[in-house]
Protein backbone atom coordinates (compact mmCIF):
# COMPACT_ATOMS: atom_id res chain seq x y z
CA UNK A 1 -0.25 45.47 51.70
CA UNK A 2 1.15 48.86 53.81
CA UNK A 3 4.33 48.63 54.79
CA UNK A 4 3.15 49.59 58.27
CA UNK A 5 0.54 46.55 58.88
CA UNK A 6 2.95 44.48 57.52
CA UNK A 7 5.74 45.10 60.03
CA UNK A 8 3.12 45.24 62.77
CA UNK A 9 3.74 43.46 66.18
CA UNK A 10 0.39 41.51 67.26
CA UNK A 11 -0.06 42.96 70.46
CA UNK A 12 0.13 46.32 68.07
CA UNK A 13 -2.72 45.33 65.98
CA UNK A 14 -5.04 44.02 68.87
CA UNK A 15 -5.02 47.58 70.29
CA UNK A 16 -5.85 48.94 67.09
CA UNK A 17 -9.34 50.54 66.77
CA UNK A 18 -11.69 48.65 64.89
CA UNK A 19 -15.20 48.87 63.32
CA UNK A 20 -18.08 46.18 64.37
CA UNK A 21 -20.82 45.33 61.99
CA UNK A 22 -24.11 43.20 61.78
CA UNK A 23 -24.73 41.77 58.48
CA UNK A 24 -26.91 38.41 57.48
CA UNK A 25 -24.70 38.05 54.44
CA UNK A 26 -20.86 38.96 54.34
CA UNK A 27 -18.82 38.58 50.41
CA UNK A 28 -15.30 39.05 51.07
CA UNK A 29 -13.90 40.17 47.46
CA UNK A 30 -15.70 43.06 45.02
CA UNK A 31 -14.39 41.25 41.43
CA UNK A 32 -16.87 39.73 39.23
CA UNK A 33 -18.15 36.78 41.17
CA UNK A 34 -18.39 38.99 44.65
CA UNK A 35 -19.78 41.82 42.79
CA UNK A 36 -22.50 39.15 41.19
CA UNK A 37 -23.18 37.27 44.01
CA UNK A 38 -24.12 40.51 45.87
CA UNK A 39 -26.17 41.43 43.52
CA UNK A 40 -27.99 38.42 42.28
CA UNK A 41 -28.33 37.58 46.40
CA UNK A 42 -30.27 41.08 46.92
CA UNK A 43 -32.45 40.61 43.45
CA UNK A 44 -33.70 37.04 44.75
CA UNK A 45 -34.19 38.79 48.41
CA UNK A 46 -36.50 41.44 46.52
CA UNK A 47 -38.48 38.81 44.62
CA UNK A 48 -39.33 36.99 47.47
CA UNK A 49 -40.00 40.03 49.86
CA UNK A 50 -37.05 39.28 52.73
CA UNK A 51 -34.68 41.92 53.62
CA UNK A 52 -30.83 40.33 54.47
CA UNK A 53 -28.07 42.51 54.62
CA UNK A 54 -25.42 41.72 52.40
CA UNK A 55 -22.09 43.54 53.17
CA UNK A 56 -19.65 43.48 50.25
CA UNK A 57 -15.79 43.54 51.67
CA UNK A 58 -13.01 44.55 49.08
CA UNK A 59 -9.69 45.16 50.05
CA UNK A 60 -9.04 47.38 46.94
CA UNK A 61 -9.91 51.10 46.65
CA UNK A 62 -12.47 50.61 43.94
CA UNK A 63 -15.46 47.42 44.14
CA UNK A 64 -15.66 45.93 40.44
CA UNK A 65 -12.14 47.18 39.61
CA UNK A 66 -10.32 43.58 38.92
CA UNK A 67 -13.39 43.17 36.42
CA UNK A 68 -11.80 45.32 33.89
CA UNK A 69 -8.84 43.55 34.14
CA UNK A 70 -10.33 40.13 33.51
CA UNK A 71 -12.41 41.99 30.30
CA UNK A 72 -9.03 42.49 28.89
CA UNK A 73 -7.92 39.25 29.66
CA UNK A 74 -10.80 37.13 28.25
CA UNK A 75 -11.28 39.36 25.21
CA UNK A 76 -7.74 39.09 24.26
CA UNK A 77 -7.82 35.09 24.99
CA UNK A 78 -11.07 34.89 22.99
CA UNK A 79 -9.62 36.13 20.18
CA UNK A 80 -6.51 34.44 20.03
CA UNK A 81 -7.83 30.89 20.81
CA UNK A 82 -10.47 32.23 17.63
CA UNK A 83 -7.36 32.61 15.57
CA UNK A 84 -5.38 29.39 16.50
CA UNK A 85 -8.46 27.48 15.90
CA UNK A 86 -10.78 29.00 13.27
C-alpha cells in the first residue's frame, strides 16, 4: 500500500477525486480465478447473445501477474510431491 493512503486522515480521503462506473458484473482481483471468471463470464454472455459488462478490478500494476507466481509454485509442488511419492 503507498505510504501516503496509508497515513491518510478520512476526512482526507472523502475529498479525494474519484472515478464512477456502471458495470453489470464487477471481479475484484486479476489472478487466475478473477482473470477466469472474467473471461469464462463474457464467453457464456457471447454464446447466448447478452451483452453484461464485466469490469475486472486489480490492485496490482499488471492483471494475470500473481498467475506466474502460482505456475512456479504448483510446478515446483508437483514435482516434489511426484518425488516423495513415486
Amino acid at each position: 500500500m503507498c505510504r501516503r493512503y496509508a497515513t491518510m486522515t478520512l476526512e482526507e480521503a472523502k475529498k479525494m477525486p474519484r472515478d464512477v462506473d456502471e458495470t453489470d458484473v464487477l471481479i475484484v482481483g486479476g489472478g487466475p480465478a478473477g482473470l477466469s471468471a472474467a473471461i469464462r463470464l463474457k464467453q457464456l454472455c457471447n454464446e447466448r447473445g447478452q451483452d453484461l459488462r464485466v469490469t475486472l478490478l486489480e490492485k496490482g500494476g499488471d492483471v494475470g501477474t500473481p498467475f506466474s507466481i502460482y505456475f512456479v509454485l504448483l510446478v515446483t509442488g508437483l514435482k516434489r510431491a511426484r518425488a516423495e511419492f513415486c
